[in-house]
N, C-alpha and C. Protein backbone atom coordinates (compact mmCIF):
# COMPACT_ATOMS: atom_id res chain seq x y z
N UNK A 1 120.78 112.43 82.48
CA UNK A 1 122.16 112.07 82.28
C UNK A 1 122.33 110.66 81.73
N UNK A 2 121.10 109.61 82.03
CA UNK A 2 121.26 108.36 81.58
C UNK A 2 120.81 107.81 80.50
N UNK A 3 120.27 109.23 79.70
CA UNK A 3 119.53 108.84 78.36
C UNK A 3 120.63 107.91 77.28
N UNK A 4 121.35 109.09 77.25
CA UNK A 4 122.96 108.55 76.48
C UNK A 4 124.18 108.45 76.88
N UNK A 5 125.23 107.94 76.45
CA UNK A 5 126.11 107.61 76.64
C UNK A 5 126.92 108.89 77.10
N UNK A 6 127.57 109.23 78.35
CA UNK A 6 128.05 110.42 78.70
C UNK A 6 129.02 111.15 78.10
N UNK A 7 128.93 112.24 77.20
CA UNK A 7 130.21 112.74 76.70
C UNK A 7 130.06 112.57 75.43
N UNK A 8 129.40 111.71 74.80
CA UNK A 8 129.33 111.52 73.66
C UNK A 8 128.19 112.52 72.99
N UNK A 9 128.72 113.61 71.72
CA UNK A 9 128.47 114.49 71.16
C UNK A 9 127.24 114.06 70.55
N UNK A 10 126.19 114.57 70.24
CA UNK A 10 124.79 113.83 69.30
C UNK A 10 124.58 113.16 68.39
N UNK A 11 125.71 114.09 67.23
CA UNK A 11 125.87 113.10 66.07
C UNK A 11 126.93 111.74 66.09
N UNK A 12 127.51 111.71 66.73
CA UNK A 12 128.40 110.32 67.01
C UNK A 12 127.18 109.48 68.08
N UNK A 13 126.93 109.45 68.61
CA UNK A 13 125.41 109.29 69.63
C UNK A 13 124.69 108.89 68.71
N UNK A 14 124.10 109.57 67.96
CA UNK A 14 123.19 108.74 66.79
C UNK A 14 123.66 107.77 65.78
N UNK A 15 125.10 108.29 65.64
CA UNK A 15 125.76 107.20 64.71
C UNK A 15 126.31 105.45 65.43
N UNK A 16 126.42 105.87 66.86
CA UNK A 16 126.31 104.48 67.40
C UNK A 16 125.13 103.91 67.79
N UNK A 17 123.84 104.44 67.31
CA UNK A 17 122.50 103.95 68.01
C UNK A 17 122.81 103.07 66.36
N UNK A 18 122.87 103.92 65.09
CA UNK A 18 122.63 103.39 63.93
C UNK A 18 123.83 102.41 63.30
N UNK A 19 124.17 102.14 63.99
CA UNK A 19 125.25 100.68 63.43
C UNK A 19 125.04 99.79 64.20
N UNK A 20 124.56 99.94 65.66
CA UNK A 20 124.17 98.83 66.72
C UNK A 20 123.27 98.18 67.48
N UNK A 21 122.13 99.76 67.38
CA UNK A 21 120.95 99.52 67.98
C UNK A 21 119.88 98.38 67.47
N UNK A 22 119.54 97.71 68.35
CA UNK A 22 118.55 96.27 67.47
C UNK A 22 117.41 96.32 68.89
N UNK A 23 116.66 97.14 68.51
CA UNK A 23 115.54 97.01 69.32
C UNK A 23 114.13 96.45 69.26
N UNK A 24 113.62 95.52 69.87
CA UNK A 24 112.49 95.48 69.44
C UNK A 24 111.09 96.43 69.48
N UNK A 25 110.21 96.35 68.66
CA UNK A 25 109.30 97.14 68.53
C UNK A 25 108.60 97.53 69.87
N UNK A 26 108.63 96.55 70.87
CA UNK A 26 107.89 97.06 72.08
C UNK A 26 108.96 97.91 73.22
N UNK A 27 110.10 97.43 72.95
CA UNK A 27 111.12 98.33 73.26
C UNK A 27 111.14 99.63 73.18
N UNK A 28 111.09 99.77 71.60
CA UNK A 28 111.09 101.48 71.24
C UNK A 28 110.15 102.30 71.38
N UNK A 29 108.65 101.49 71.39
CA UNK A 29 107.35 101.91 71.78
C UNK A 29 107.59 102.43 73.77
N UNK A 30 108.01 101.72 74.61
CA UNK A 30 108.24 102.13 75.82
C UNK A 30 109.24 102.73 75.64
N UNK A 31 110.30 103.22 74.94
CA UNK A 31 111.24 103.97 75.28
C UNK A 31 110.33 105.55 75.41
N UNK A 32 109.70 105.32 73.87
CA UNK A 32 108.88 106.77 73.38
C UNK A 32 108.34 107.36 74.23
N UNK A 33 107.41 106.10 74.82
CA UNK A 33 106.33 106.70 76.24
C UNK A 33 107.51 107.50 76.88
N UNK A 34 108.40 106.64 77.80
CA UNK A 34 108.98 107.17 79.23
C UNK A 34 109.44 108.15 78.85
N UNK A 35 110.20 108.77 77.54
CA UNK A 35 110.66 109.81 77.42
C UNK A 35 109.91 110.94 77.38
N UNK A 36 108.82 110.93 78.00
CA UNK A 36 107.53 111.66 78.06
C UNK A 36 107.08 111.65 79.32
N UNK A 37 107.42 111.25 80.03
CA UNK A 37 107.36 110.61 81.93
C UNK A 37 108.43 111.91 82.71
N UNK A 38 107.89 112.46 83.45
CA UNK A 38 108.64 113.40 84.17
C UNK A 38 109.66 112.98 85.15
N UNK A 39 110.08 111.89 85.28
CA UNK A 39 111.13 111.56 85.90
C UNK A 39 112.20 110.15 84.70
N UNK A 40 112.14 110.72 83.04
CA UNK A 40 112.36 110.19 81.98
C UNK A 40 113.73 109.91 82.11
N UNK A 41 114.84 111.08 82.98
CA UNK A 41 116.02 111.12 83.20
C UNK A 41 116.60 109.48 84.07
N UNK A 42 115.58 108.61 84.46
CA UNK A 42 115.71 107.43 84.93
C UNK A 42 115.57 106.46 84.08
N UNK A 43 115.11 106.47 82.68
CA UNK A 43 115.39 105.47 82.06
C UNK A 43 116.98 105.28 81.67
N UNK A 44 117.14 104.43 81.19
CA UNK A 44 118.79 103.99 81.14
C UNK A 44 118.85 104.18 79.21
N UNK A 45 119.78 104.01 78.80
CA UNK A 45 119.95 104.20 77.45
C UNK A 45 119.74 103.32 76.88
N UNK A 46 119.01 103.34 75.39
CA UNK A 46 119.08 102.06 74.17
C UNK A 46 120.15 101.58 74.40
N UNK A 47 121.31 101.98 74.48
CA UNK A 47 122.54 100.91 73.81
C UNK A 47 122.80 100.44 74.96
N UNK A 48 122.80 100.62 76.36
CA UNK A 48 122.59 100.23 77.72
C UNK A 48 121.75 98.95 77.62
N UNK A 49 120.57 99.55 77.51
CA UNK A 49 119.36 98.52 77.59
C UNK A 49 120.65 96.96 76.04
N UNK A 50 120.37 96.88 75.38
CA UNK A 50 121.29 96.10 74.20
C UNK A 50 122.67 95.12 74.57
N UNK A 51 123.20 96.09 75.80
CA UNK A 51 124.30 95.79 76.07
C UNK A 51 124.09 94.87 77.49
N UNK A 52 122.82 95.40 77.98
CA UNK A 52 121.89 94.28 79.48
C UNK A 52 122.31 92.59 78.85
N UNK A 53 121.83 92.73 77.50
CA UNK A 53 121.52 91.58 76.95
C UNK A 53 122.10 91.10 76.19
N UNK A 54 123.03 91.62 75.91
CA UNK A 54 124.77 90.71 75.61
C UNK A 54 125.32 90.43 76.70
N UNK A 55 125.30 90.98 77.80
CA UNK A 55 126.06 90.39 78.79
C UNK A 55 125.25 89.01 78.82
N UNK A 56 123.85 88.83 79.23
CA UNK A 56 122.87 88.08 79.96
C UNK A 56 123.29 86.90 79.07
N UNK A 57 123.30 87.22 77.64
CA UNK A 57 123.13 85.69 76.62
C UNK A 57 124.28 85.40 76.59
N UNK A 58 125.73 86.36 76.76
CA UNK A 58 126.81 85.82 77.28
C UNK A 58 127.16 84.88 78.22
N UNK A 59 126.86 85.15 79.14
CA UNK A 59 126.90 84.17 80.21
C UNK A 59 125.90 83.25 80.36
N UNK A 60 125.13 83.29 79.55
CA UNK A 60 124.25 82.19 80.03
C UNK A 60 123.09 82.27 81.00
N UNK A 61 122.59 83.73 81.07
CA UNK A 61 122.10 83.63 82.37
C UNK A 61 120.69 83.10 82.26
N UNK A 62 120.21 82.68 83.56
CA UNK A 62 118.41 81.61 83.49
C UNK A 62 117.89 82.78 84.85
N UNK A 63 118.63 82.76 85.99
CA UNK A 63 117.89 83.02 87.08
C UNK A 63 119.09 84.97 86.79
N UNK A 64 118.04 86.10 86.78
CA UNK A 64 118.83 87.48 86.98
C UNK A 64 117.50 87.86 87.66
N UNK A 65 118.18 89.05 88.76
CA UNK A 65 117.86 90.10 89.38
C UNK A 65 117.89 91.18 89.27
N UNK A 66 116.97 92.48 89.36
CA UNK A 66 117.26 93.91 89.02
C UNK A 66 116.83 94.72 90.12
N UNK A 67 117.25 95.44 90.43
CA UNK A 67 116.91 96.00 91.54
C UNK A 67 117.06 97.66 91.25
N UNK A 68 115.38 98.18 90.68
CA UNK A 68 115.04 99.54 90.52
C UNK A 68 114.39 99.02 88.78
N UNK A 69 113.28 99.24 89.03
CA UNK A 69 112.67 98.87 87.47
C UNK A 69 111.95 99.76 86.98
N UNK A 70 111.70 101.10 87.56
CA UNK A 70 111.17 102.35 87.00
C UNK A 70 110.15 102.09 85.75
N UNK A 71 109.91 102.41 84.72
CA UNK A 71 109.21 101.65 83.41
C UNK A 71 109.04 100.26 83.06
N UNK A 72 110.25 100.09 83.41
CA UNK A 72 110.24 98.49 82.82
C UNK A 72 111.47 98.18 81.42
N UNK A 73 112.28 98.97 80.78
CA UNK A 73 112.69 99.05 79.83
C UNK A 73 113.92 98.18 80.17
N UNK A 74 114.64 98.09 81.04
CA UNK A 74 115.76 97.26 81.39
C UNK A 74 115.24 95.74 81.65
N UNK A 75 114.25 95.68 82.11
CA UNK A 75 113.66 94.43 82.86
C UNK A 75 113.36 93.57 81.35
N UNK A 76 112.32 94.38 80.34
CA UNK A 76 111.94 94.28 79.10
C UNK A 76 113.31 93.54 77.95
N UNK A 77 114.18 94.50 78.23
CA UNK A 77 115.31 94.18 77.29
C UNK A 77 116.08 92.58 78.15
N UNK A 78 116.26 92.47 79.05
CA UNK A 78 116.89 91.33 79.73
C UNK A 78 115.66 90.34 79.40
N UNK A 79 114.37 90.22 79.77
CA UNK A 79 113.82 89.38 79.67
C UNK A 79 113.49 88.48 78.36
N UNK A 80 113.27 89.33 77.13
CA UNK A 80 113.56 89.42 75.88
C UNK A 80 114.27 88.05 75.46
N UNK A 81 115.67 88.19 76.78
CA UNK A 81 116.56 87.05 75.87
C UNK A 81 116.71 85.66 76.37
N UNK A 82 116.13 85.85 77.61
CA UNK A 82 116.28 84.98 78.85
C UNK A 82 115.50 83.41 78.30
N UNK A 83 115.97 82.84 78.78
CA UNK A 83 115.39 81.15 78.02
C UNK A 83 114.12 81.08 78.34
N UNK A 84 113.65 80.28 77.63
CA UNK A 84 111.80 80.11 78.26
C UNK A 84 111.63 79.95 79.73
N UNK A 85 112.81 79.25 80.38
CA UNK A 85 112.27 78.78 82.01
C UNK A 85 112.99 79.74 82.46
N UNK A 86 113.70 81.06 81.92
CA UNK A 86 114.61 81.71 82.63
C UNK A 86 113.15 82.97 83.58
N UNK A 87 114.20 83.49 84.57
CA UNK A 87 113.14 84.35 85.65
C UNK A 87 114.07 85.30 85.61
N UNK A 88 113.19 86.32 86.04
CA UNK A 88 113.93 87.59 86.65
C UNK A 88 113.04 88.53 87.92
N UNK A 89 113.83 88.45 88.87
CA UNK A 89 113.25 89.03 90.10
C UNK A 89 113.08 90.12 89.98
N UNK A 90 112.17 91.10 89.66
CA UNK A 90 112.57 92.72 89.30
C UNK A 90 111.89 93.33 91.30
N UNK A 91 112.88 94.33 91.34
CA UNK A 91 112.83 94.85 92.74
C UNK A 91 112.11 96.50 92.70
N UNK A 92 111.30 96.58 93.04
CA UNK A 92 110.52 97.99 93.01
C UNK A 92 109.82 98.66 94.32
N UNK A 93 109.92 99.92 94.56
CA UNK A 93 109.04 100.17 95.17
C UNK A 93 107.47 100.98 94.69
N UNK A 94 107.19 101.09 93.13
CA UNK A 94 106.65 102.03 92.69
C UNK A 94 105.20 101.16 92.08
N UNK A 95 104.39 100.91 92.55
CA UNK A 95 103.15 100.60 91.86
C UNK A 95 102.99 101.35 90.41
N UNK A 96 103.16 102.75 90.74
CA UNK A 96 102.54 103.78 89.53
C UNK A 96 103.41 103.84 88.34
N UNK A 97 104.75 103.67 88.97
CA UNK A 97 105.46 103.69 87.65
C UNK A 97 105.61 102.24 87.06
N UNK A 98 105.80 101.07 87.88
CA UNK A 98 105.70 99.59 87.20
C UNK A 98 104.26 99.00 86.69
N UNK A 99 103.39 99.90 86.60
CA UNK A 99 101.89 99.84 85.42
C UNK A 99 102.13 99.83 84.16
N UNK A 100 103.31 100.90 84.09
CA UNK A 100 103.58 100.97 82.83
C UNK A 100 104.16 99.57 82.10
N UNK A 101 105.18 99.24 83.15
CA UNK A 101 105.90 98.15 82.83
C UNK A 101 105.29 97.20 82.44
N UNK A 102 104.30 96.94 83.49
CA UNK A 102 103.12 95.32 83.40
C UNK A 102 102.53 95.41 81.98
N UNK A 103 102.21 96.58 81.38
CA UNK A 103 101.47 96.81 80.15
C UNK A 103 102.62 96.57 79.11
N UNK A 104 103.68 96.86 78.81
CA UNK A 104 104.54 95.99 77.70
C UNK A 104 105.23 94.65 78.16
N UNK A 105 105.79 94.56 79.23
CA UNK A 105 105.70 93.23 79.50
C UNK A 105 104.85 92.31 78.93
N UNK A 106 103.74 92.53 79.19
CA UNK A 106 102.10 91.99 78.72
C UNK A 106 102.27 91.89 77.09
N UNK A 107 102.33 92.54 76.90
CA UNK A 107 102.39 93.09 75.02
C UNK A 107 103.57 91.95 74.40
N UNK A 108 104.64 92.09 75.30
CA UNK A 108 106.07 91.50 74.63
C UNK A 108 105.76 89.87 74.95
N UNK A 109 105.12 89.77 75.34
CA UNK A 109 105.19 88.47 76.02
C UNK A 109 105.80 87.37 77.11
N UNK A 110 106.58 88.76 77.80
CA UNK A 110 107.39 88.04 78.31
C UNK A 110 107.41 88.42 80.33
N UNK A 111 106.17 88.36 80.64
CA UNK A 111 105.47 88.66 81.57
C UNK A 111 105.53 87.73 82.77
N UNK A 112 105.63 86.70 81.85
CA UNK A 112 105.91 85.33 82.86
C UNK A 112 106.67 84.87 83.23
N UNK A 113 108.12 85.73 83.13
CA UNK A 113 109.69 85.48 83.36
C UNK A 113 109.79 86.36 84.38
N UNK A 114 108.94 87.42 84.63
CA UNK A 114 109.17 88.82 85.41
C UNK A 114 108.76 88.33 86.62
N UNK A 115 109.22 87.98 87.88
CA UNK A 115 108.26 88.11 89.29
C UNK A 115 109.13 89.92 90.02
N UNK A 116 107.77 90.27 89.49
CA UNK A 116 107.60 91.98 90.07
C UNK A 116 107.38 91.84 91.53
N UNK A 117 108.35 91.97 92.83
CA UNK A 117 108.21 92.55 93.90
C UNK A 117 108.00 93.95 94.30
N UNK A 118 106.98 94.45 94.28
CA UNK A 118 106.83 95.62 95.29
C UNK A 118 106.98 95.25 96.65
N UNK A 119 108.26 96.41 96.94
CA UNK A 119 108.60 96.29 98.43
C UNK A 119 110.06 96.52 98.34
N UNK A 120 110.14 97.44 99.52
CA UNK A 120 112.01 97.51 99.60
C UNK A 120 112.97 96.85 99.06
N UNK A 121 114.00 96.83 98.08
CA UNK A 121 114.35 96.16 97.59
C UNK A 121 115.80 95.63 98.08
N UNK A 122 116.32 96.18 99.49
CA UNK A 122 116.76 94.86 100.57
C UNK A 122 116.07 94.08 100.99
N UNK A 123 114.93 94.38 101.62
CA UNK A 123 113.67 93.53 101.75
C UNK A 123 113.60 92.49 101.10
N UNK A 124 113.66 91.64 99.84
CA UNK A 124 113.57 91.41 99.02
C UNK A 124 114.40 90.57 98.75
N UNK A 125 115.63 91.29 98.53
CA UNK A 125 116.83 90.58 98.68
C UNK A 125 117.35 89.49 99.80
N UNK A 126 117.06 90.21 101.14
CA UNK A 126 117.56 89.17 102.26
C UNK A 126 116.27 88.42 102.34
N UNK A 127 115.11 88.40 101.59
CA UNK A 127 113.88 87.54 102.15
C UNK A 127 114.36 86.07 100.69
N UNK A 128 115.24 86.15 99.55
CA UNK A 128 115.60 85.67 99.02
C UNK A 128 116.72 84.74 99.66
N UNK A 129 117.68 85.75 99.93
CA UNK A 129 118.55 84.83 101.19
C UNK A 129 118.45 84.10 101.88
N UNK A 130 117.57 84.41 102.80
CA UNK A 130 116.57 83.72 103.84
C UNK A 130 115.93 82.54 103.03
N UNK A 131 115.69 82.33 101.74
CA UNK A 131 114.92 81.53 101.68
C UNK A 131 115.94 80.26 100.75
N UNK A 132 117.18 80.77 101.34
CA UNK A 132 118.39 79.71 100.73
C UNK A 132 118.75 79.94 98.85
N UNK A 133 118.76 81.26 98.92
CA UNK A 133 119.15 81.03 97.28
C UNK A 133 120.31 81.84 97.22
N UNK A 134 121.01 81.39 98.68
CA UNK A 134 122.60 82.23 97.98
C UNK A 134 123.36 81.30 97.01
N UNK A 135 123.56 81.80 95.88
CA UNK A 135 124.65 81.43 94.73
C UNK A 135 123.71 80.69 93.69
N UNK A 136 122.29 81.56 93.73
CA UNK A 136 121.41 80.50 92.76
C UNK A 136 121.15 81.48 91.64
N UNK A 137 121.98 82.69 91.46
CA UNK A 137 121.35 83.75 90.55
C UNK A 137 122.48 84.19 89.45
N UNK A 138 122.70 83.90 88.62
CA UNK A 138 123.59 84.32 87.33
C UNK A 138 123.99 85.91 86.98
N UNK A 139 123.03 86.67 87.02
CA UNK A 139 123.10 88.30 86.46
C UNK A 139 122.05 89.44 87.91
N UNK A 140 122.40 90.27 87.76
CA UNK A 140 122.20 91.36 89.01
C UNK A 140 122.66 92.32 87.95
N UNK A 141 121.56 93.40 87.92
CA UNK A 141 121.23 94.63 87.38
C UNK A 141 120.74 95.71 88.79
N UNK A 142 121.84 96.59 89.17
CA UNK A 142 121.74 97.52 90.25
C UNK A 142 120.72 99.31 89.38
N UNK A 143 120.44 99.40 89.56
CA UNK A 143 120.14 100.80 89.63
C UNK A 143 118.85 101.18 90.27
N UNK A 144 118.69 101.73 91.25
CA UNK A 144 118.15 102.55 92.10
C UNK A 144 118.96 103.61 93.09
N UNK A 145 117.99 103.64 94.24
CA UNK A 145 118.82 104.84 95.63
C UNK A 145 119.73 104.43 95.66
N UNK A 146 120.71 105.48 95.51
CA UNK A 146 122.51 105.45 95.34
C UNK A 146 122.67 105.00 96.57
N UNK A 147 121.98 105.65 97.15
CA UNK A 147 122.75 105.47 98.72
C UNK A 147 122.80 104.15 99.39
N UNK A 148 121.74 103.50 99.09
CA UNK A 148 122.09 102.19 99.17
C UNK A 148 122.59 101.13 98.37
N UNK A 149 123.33 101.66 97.42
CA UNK A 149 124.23 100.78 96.16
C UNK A 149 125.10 99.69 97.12
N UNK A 150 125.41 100.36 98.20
CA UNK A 150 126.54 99.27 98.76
C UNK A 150 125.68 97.72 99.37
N UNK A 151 124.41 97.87 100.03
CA UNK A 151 123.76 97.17 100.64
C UNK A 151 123.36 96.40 99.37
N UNK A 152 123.04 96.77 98.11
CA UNK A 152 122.61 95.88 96.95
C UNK A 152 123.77 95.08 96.49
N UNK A 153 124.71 95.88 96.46
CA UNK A 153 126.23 95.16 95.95
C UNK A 153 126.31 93.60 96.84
N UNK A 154 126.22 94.21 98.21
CA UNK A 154 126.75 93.06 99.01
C UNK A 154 125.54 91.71 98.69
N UNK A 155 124.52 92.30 98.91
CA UNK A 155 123.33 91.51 98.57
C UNK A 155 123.15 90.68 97.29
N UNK A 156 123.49 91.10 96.26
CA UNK A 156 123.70 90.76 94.78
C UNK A 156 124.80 89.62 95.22
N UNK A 157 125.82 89.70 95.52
CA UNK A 157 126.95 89.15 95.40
C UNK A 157 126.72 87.84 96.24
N UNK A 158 126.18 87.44 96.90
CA UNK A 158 125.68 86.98 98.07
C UNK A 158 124.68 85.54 96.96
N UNK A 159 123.82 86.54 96.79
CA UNK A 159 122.86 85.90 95.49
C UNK A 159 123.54 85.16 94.14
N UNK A 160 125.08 85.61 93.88
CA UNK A 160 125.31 85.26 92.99
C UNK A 160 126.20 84.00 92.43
N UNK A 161 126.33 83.06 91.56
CA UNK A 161 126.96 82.20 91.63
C UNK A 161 128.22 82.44 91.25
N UNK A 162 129.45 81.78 91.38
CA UNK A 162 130.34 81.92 90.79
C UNK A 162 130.40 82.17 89.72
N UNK A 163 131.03 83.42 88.90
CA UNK A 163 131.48 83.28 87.09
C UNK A 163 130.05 84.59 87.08
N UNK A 164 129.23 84.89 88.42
CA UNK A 164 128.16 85.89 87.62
C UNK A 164 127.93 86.91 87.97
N UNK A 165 127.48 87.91 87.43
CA UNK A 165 128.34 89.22 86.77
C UNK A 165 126.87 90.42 87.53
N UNK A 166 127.59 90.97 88.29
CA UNK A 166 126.92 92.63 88.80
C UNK A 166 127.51 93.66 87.66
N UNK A 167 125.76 93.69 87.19
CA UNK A 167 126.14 95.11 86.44
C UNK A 167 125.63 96.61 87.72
N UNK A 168 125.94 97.72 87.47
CA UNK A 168 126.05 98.65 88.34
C UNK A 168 126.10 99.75 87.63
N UNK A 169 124.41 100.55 87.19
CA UNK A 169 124.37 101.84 86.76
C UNK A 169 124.73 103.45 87.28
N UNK A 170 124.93 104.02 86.96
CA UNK A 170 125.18 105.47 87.20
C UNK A 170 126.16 105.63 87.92
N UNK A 171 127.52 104.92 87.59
CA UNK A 171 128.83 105.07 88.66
C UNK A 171 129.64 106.22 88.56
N UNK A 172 129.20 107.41 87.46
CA UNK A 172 129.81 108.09 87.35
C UNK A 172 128.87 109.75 87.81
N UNK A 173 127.99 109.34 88.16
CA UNK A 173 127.05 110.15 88.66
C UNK A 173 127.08 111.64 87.72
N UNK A 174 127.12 111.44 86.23
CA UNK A 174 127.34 112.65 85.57
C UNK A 174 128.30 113.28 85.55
N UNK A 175 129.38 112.51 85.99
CA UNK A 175 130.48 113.29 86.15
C UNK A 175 130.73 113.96 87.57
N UNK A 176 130.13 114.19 88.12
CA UNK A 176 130.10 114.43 89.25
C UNK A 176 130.77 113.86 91.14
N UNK A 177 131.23 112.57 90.42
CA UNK A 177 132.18 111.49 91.45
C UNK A 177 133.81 112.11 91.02
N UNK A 178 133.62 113.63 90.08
CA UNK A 178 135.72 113.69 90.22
C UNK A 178 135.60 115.06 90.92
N UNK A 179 134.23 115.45 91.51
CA UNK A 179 134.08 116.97 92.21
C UNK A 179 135.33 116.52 93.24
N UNK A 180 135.82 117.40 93.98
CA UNK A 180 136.78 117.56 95.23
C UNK A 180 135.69 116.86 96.28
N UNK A 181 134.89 117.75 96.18
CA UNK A 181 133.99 117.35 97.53
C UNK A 181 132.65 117.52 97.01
N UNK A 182 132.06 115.97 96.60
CA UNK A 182 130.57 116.24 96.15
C UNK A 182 129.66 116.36 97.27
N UNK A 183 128.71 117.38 96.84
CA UNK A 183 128.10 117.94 97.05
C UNK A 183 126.64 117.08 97.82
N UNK A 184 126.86 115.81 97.54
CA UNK A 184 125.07 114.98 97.60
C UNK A 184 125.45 113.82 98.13
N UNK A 185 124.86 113.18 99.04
CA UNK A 185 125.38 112.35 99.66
C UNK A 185 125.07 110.61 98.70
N UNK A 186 124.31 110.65 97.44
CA UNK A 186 124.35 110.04 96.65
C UNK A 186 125.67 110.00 96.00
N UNK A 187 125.88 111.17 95.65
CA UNK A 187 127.40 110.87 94.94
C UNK A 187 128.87 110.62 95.73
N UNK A 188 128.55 111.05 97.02
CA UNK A 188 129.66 109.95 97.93
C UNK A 188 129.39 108.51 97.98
N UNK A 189 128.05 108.72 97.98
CA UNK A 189 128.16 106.83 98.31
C UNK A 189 128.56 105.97 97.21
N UNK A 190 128.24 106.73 96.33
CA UNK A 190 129.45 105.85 95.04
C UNK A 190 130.54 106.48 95.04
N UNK A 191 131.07 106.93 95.38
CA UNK A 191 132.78 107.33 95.09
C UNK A 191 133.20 106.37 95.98
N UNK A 192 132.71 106.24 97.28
CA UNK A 192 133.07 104.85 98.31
C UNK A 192 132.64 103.62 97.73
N UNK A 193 131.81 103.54 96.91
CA UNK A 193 131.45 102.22 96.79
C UNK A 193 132.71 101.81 95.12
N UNK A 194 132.98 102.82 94.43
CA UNK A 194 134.01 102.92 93.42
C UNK A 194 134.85 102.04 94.28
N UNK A 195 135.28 102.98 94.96
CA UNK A 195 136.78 102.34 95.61
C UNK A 195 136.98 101.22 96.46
N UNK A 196 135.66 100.99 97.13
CA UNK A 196 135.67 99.70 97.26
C UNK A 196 135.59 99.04 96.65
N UNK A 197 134.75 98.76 95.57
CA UNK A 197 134.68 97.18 94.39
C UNK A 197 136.49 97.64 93.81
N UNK A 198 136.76 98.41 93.87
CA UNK A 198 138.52 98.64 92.95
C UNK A 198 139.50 97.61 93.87
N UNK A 199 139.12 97.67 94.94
CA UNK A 199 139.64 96.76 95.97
C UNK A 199 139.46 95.47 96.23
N UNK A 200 138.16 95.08 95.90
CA UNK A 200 137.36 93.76 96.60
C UNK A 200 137.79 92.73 95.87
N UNK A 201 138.65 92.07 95.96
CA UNK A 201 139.38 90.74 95.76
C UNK A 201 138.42 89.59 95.72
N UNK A 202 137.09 89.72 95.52
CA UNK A 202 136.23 88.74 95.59
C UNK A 202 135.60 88.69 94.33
N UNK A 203 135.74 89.76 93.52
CA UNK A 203 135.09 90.54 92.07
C UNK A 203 136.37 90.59 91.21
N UNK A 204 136.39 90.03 89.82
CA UNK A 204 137.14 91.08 88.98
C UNK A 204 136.12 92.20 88.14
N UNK A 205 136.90 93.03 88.11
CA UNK A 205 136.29 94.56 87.89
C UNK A 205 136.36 95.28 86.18
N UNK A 206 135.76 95.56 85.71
CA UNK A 206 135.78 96.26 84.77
C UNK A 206 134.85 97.76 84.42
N UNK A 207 134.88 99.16 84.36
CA UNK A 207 134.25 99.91 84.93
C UNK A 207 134.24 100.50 83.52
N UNK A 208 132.90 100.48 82.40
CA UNK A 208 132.78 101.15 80.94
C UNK A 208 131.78 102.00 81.29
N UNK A 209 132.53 103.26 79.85
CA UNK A 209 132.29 104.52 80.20
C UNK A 209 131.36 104.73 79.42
N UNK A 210 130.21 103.88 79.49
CA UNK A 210 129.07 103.44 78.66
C UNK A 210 127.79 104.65 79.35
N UNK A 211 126.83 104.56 78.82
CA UNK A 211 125.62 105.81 79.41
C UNK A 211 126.54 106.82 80.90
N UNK A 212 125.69 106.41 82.02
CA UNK A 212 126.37 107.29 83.12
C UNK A 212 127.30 106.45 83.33
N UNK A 213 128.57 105.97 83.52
CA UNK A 213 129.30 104.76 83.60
C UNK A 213 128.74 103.37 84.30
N UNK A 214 129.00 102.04 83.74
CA UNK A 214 128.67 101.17 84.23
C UNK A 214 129.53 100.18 84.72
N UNK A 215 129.75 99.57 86.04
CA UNK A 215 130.57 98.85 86.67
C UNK A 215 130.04 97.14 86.66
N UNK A 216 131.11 96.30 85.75
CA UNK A 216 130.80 95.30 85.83
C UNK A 216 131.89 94.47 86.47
N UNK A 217 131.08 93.11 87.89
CA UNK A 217 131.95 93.26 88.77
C UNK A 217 131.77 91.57 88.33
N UNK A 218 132.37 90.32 88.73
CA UNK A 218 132.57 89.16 88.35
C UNK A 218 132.62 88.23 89.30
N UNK A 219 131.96 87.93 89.88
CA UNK A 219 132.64 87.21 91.42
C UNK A 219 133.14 85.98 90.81
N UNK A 220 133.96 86.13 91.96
CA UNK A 220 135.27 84.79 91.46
C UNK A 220 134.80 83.86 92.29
């Protein structure tokens, strides 16, 4: 569901990869692989991945967080733009699938911006906390276990400085968050977590109907 942009027909789909897409070569080389990876439906989209990194050089960001790095293709595209001293905490629990990652990372050069945690990725988060870096982090990239989207939200936000920006993948769960009564307890926990950030007076909100929808939240 997160390959492309949801709803959008193939040939309009290809016609916005081809007026916008600017990928680099090690980019498209890991896209190729993962789309060959039996759990491929977890990579996030080219124009997703593009759009990581307009936000990032928008704002300025030095210090971002991601939390769920599957391949590496999101981590890859953010790091890409990030200043020479800029870092990015990537949050994983997967040795087997972040091999892949370490190997274009490696390639792209940009290996030395990445500190790869294996290990729960609250874990991680509050061991960051703990170690006094609330409001020291610019950009937060969510996608992993739905079910704990809310515990990353709060955590991200926590981490983040004023003016910086939670992005938040798969909010639309395929369409599947306008069922009456979904079916998976993944897709409740974002329909609650929807309606809470719609609420949270601590974020301004903007919610594009970009790959599976993406929620970008602003702390004030």
């Amino acid at each position: 569901m997160s390959r492309k942009s949801l709803g959008l027909p193939d040939d309009l789909h290809e016609y916005l990869l081809s007026i916008s897409l600017r990928e680099s070569d090690v980019q498209t080389r890991l896209r190729e692989e993962t789309a060959d990876h039996p759990k491929s439906e977890m990579q996030i989209a080219p124009e997703q991945g593009q759009f990581l990194q307009f936000l990032v050089q928008l704002i300025g960001a030095r210090r971002t967080v991601e939390i769920g790095v599957f391949t590496g293709y999101s981590a890859l595209a953010v790091a890409e733009v990030l200043p020479p001293n800029g870092e990015l905490v990537a949050c994983d629990i997967s040795e087997e699938y972040t091999q892949v990652a370490r190997r274009y990372w490696a390639e792209a050069g940009v290996e030395d911006k990445i500190d790869l945690r294996i290990a729960p990725a609250a874990e991680t988060l509050e061991a960051l906390l703990d170690d006094g870096q609330d409001g020291a982090f610019d950009f937060a990239f969510i996608d992993a276990d739905k079910e704990a989207y809310d515990t990353y939200y709060e955590q991200s936000l926590s981490l983040l400085r004023p003016g910086g920006v939670i992005a938040l993948d798969n909010m639309f769960r395929g369409g599947a968050v306008t069922d009456p009564v979904p079916d998976d307890e993944s897709t409740q926990a974002i329909r609650r977590l929807n309606d809470k950030i719609h609420d949270d007076e601590r974020v301004t909100l903007s919610v594009l109907p970009l790959a599976d929808g993406v929620t970008l939240a602003i702390k004030r």
